[in-house]
PDB file of N, CA and C in Angstrom:
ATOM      1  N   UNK A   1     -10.328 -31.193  -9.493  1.00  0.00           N
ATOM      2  CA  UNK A   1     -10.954 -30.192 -10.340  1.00  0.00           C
ATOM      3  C   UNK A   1      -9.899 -29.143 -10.705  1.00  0.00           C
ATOM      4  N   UNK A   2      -9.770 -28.737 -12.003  1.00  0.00           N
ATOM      5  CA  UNK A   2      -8.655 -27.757 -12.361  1.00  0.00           C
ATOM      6  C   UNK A   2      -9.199 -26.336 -11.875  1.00  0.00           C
ATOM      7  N   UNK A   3      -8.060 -25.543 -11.484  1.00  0.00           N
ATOM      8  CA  UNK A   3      -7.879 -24.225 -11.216  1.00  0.00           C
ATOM      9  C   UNK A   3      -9.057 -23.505 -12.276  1.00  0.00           C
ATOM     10  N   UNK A   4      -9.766 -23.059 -11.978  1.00  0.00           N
ATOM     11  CA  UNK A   4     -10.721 -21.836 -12.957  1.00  0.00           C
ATOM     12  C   UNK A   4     -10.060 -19.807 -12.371  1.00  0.00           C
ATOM     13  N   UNK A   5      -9.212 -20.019 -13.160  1.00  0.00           N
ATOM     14  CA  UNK A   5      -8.688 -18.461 -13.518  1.00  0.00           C
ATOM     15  C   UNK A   5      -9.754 -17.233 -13.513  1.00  0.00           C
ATOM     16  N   UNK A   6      -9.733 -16.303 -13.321  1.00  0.00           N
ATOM     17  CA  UNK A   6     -10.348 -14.725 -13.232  1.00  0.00           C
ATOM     18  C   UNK A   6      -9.712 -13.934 -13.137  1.00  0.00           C
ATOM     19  N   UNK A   7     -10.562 -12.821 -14.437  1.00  0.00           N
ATOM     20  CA  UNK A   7      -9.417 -11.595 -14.398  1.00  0.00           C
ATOM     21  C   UNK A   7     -10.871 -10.715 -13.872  1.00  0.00           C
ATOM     22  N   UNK A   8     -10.631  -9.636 -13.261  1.00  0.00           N
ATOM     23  CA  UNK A   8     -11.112  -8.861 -12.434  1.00  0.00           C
ATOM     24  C   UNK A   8     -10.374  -7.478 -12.729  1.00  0.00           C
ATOM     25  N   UNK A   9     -10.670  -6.674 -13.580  1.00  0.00           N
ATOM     26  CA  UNK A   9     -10.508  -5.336 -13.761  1.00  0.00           C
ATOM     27  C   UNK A   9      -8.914  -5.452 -14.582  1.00  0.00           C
ATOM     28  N   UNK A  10      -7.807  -5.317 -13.910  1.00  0.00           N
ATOM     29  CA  UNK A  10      -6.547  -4.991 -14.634  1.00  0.00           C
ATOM     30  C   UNK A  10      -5.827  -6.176 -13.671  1.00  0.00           C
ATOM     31  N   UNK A  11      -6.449  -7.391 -12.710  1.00  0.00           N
ATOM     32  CA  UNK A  11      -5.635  -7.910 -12.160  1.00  0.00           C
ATOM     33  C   UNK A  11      -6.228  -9.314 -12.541  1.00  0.00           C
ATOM     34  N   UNK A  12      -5.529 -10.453 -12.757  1.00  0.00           N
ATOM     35  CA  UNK A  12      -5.474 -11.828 -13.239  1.00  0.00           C
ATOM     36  C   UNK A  12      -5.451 -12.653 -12.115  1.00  0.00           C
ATOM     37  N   UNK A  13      -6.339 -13.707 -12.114  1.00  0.00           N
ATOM     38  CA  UNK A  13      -5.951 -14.883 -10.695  1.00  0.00           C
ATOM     39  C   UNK A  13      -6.180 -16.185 -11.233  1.00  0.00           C
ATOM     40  N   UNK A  14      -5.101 -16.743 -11.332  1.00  0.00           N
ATOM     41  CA  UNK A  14      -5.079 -18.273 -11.436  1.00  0.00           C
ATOM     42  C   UNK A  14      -6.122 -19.307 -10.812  1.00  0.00           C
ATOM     43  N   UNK A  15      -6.169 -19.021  -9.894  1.00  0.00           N
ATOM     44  CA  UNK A  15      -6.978 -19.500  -9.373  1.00  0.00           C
ATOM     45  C   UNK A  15      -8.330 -18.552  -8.631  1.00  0.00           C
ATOM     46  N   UNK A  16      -9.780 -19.199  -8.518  1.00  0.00           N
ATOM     47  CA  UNK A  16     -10.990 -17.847  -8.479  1.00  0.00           C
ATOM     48  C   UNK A  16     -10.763 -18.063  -6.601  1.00  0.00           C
ATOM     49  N   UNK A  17     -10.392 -18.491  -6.246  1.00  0.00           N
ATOM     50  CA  UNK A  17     -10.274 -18.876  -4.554  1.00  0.00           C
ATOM     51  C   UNK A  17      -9.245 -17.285  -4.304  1.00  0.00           C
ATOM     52  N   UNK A  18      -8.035 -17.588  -5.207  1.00  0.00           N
ATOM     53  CA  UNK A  18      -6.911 -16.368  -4.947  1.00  0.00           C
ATOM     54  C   UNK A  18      -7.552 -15.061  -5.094  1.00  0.00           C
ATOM     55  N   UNK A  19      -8.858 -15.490  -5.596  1.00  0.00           N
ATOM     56  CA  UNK A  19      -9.408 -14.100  -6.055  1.00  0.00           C
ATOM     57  C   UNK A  19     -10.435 -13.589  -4.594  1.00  0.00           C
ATOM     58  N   UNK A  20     -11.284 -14.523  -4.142  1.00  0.00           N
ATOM     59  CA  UNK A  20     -12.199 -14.403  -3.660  1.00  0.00           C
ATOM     60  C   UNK A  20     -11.421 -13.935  -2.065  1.00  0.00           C
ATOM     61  N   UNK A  21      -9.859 -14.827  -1.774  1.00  0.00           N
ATOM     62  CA  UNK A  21      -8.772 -14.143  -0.809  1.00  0.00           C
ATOM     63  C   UNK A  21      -8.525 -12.586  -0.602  1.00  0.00           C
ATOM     64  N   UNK A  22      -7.846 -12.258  -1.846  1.00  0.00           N
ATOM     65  CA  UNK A  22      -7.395 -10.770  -2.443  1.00  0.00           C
ATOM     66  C   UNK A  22      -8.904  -9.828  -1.807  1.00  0.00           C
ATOM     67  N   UNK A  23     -10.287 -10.088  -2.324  1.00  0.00           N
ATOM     68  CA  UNK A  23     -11.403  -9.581  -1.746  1.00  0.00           C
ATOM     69  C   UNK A  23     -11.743  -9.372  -0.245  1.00  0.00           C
ATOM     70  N   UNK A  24     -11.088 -10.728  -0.006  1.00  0.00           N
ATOM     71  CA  UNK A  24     -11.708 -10.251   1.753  1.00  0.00           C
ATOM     72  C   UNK A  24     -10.677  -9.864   2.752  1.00  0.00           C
ATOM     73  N   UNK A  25      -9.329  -9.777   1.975  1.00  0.00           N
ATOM     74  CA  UNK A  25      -8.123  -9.196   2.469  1.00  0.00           C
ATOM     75  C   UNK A  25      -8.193  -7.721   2.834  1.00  0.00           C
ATOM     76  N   UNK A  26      -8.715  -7.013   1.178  1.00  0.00           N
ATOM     77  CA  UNK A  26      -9.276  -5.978   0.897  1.00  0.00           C
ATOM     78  C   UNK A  26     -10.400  -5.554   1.986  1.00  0.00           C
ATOM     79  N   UNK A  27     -11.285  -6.296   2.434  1.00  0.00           N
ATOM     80  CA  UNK A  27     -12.207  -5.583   3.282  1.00  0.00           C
ATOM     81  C   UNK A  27     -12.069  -6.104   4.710  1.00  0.00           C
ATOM     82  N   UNK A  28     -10.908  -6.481   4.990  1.00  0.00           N
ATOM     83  CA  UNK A  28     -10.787  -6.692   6.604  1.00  0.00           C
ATOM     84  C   UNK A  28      -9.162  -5.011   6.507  1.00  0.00           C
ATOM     85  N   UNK A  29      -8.966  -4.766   5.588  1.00  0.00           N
ATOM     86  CA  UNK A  29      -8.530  -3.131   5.759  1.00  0.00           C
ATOM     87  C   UNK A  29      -9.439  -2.591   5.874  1.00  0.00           C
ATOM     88  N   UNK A  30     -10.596  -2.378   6.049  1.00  0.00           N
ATOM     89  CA  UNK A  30     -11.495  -1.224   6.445  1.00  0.00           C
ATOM     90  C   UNK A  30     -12.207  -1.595   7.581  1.00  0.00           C
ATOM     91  N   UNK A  31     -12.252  -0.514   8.360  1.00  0.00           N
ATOM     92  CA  UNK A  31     -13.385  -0.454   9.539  1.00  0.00           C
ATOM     93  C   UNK A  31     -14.983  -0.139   8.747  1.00  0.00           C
ATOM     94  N   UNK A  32     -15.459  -0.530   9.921  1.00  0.00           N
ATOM     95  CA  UNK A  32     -17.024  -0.486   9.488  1.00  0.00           C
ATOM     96  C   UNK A  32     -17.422   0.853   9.524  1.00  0.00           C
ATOM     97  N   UNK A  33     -17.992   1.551   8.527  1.00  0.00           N
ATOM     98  CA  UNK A  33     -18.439   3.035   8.296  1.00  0.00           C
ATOM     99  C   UNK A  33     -17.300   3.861   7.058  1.00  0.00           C
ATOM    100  N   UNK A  34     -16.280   3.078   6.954  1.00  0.00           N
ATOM    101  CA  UNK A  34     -15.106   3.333   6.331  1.00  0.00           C
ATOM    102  C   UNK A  34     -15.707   3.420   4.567  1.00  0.00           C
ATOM    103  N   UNK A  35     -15.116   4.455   3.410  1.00  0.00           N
ATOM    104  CA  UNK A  35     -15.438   4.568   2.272  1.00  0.00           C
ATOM    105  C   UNK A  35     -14.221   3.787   1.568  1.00  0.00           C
ATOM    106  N   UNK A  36     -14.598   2.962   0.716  1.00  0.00           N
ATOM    107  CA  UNK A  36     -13.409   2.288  -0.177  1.00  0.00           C
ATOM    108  C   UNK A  36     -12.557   3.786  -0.811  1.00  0.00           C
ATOM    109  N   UNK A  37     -11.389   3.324  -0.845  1.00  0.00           N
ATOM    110  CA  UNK A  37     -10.410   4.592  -1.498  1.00  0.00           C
ATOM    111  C   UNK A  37     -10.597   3.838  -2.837  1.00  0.00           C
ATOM    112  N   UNK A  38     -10.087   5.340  -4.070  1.00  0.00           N
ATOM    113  CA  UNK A  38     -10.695   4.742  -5.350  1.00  0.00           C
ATOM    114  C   UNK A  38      -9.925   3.785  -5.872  1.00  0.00           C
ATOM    115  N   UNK A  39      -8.337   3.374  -5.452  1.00  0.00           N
ATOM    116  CA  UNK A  39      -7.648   2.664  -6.236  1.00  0.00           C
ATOM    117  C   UNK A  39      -8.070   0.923  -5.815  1.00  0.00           C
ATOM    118  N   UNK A  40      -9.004   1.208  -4.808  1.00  0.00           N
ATOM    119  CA  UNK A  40      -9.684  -0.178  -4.667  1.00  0.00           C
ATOM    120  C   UNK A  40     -11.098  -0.352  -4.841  1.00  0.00           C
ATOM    121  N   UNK A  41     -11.870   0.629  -5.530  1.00  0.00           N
ATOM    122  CA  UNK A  41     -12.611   0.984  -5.892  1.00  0.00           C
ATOM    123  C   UNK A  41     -13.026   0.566  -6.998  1.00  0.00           C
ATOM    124  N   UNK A  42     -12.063   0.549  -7.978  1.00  0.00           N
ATOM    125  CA  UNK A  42     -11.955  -0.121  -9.418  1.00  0.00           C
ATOM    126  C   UNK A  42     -11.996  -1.021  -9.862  1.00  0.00           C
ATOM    127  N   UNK A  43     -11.034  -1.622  -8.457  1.00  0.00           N
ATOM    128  CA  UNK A  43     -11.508  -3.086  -8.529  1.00  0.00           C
ATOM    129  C   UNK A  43     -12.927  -3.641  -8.075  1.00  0.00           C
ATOM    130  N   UNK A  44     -13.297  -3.242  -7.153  1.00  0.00           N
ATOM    131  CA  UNK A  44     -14.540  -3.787  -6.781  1.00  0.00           C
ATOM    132  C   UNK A  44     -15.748  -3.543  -7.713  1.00  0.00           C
ATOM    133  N   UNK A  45     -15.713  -2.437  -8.521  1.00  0.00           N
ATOM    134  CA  UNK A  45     -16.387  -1.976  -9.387  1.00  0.00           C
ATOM    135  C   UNK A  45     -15.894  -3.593 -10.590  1.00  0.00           C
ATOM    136  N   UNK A  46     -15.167  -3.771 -10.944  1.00  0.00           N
ATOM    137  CA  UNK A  46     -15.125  -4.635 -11.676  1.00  0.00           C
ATOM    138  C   UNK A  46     -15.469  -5.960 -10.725  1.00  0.00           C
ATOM    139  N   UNK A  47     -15.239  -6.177  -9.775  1.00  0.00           N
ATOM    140  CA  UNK A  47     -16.011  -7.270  -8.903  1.00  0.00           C
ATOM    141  C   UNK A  47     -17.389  -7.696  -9.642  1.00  0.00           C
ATOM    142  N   UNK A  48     -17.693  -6.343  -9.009  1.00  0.00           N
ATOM    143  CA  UNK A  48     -19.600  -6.476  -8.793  1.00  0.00           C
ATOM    144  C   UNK A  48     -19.720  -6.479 -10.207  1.00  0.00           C
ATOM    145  N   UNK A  49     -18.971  -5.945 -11.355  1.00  0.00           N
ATOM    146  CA  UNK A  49     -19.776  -6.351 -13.009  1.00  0.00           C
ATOM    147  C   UNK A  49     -20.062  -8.034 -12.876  1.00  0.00           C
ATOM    148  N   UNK A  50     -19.025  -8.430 -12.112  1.00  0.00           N
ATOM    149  CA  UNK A  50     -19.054 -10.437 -12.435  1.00  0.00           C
ATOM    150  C   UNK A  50     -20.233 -10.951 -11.835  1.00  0.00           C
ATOM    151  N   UNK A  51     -20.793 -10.098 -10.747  1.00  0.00           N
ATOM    152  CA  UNK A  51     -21.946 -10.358  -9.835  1.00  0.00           C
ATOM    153  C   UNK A  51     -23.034 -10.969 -10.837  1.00  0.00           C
ATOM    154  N   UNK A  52     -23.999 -12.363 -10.331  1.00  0.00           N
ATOM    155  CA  UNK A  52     -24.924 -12.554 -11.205  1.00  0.00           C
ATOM    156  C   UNK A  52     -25.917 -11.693 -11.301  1.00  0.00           C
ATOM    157  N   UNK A  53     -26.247 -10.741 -10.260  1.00  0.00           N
ATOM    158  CA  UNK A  53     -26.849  -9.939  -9.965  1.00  0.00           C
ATOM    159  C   UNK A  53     -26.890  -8.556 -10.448  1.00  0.00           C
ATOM    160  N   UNK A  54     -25.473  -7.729 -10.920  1.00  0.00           N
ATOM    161  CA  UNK A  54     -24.547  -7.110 -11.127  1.00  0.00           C
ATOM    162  C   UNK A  54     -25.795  -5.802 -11.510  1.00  0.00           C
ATOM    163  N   UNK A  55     -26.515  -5.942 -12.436  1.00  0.00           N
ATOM    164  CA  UNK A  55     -27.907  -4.374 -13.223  1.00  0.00           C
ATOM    165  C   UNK A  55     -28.625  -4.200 -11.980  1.00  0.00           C
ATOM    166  N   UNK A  56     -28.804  -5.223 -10.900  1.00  0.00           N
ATOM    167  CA  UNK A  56     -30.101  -5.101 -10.025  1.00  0.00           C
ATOM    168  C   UNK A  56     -28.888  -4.402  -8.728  1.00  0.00           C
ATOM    169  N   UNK A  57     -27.906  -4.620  -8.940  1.00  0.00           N
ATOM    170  CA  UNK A  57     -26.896  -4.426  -7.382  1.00  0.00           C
ATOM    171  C   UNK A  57     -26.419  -3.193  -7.718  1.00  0.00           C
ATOM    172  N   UNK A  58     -25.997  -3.096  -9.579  1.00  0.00           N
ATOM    173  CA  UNK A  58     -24.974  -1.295  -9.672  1.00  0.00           C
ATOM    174  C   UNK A  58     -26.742  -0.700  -9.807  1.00  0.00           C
ATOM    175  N   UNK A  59     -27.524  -0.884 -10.207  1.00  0.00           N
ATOM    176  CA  UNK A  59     -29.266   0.008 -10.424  1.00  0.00           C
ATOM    177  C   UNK A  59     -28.996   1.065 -11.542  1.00  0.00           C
ATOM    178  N   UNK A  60     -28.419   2.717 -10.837  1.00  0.00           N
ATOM    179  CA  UNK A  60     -29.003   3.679 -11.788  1.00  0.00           C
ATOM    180  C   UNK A  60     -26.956   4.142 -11.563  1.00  0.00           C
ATOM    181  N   UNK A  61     -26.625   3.466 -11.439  1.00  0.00           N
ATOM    182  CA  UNK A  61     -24.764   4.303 -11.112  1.00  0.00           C
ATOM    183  C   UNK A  61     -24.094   3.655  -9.860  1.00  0.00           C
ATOM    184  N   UNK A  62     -23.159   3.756  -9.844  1.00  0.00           N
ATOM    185  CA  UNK A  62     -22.287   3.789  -8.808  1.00  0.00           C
ATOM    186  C   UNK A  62     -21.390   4.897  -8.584  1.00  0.00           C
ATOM    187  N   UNK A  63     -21.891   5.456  -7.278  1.00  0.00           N
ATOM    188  CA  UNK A  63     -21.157   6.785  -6.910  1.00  0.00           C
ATOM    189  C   UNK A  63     -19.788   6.137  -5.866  1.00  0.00           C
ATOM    190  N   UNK A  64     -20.029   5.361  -5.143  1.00  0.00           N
ATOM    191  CA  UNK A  64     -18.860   4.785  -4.855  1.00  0.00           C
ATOM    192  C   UNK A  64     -18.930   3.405  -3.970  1.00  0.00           C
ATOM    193  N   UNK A  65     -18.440   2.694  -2.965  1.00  0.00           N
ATOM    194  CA  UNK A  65     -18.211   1.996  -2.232  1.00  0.00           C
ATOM    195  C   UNK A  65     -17.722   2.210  -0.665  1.00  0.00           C
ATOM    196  N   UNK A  66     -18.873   1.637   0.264  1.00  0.00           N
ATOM    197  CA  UNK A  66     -18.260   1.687   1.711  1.00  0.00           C
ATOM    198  C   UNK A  66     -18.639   0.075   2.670  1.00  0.00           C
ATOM    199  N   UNK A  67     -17.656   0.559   3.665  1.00  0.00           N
ATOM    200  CA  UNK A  67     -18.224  -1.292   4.285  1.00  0.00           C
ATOM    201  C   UNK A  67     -18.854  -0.478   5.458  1.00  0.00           C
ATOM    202  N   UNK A  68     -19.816  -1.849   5.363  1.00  0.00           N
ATOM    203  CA  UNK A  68     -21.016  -1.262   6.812  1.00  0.00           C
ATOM    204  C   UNK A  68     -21.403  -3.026   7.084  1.00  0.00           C
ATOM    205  N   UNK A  69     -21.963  -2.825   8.571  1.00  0.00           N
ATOM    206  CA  UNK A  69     -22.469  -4.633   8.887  1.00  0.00           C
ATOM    207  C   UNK A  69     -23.730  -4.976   7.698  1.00  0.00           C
ATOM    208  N   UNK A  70     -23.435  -6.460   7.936  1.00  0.00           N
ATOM    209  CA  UNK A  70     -24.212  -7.355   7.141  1.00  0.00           C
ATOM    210  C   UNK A  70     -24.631  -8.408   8.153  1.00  0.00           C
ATOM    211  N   UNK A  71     -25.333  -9.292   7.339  1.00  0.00           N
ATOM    212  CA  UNK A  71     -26.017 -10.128   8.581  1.00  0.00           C
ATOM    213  C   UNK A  71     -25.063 -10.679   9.290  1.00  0.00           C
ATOM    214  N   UNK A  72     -25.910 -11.053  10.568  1.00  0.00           N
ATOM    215  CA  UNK A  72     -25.151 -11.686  11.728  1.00  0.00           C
ATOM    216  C   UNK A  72     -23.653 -11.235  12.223  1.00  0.00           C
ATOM    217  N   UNK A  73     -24.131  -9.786  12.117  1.00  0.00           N
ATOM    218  CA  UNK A  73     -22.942  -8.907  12.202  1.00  0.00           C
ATOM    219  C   UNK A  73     -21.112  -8.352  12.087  1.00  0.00           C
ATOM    220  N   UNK A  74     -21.765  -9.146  10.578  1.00  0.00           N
ATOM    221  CA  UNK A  74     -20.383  -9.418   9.870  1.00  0.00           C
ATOM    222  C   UNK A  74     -20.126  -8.030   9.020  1.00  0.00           C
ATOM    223  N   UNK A  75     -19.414  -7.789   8.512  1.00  0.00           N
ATOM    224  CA  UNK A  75     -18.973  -7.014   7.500  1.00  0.00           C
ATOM    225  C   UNK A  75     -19.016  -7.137   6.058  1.00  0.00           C
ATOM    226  N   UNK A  76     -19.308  -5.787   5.535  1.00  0.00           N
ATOM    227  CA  UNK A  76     -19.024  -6.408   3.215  1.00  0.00           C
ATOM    228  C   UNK A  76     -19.316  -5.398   3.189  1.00  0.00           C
ATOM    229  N   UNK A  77     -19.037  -5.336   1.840  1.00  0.00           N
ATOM    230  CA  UNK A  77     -18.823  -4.321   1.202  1.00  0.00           C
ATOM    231  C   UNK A  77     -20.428  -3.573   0.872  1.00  0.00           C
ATOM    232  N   UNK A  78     -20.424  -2.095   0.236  1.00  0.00           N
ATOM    233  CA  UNK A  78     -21.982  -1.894  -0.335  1.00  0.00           C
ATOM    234  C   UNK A  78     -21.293  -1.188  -1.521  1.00  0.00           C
ATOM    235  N   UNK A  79     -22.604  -1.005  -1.999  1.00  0.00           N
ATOM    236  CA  UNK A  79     -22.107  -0.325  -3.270  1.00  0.00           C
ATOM    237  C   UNK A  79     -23.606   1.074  -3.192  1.00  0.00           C
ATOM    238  N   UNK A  80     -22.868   2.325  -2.996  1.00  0.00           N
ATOM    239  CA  UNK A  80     -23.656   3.348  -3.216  1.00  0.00           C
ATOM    240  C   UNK A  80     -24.234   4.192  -4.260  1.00  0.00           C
ATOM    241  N   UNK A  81     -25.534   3.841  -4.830  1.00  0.00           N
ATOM    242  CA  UNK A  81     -25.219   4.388  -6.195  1.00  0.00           C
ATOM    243  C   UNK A  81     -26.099   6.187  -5.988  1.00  0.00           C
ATOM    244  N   UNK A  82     -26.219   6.496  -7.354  1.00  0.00           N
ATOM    245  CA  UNK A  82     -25.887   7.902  -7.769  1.00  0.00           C
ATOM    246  C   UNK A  82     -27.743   8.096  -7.531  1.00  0.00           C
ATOM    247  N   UNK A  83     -28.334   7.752  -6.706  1.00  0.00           N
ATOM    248  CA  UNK A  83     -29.978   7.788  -6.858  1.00  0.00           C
ATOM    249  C   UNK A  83     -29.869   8.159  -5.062  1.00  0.00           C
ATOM    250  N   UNK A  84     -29.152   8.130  -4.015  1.00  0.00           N
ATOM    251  CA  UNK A  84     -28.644   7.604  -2.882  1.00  0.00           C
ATOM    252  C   UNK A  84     -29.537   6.027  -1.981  1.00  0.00           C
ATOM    253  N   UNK A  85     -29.763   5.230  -3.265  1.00  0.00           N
ATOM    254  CA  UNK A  85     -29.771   4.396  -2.442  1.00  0.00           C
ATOM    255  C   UNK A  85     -28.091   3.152  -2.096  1.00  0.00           C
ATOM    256  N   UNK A  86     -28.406   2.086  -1.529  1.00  0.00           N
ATOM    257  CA  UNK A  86     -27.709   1.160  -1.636  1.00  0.00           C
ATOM    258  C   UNK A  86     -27.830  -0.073  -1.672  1.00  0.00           C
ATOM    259  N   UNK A  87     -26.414  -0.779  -1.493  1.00  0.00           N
ATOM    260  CA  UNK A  87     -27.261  -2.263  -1.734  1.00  0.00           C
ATOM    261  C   UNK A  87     -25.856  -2.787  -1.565  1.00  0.00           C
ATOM    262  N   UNK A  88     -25.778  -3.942  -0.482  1.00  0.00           N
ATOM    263  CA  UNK A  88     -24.786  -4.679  -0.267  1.00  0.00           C
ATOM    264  C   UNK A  88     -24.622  -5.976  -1.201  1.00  0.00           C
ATOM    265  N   UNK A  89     -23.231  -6.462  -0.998  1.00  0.00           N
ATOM    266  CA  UNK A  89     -22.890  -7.539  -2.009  1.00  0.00           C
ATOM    267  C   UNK A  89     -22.051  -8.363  -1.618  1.00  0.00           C
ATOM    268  N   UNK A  90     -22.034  -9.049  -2.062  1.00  0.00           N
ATOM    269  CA  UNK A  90     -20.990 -10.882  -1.645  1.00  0.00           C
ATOM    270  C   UNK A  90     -20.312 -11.081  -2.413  1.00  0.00           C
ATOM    271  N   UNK A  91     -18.784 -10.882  -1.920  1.00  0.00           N
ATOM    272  CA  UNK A  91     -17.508 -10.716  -2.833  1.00  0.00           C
ATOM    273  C   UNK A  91     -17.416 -12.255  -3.423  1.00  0.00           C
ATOM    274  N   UNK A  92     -17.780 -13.140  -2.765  1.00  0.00           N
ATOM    275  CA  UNK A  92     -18.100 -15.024  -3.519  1.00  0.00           C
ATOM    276  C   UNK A  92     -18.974 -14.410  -4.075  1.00  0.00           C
ATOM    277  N   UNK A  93     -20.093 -14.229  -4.214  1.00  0.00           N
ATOM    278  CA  UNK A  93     -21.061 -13.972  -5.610  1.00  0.00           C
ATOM    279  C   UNK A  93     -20.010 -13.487  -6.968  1.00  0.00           C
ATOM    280  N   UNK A  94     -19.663 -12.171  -6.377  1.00  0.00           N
ATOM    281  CA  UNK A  94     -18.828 -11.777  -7.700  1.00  0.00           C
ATOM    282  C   UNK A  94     -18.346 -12.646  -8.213  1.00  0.00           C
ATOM    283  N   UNK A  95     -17.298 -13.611  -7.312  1.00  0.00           N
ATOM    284  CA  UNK A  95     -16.236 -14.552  -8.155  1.00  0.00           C
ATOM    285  C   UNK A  95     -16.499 -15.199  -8.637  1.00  0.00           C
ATOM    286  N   UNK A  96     -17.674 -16.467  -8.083  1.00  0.00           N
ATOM    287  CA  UNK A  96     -18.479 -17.459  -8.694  1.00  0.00           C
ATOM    288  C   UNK A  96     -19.339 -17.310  -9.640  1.00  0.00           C
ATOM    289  N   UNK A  97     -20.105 -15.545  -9.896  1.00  0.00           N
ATOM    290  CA  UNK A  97     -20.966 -15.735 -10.890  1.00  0.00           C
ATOM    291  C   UNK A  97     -20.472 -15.976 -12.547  1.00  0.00           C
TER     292      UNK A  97
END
């Protein structure tokens, strides 16, 4: 099966695997309770647009991004929006949708 490419905000990946890497690289730098800093922020913000989900996950804004547990007490990312609720997300969703 050929390489399927993704561009994701201002950064390009040949391959969507290199992409979905770069993502969880990104969130094994943060501890749990930790706020995304904004220059990775941007990106994830462009993540979650790819999300199939993306109107029901950003809702009324996005005020920013932090990692907190997810099931079976794993880690991911959330996305906090400007209403204070939240809502976690699956960096493979983004890539694949």
């Amino acid at each position: 099966m050929p390489a399927k490419p993704i561009t994701l905000g201002s950064l390009h990946f040949e391959r969507r695997g290199d992409a979905i890497a770069f993502l969880k690289a990104m969130l094994g730098r943060y501890d749990l309770g930790d706020r995304v800093n904004a220059d990775d922020a941007v990106f994830l913000r462009a993540a979650l647009e790819n999300h199939p989900d993306s109107a029901k996950k950003i809702g009324c804004g996005i005020i920013d991004f932090s990692v907190r547990s997810a099931d079976f007490g794993t880690k991911c990312f959330w996305v906090n929006r400007s209403d204070g609720t939240t809502e976690k997300f699956s960096v493979t969703a983004c890539i694949r949708g």
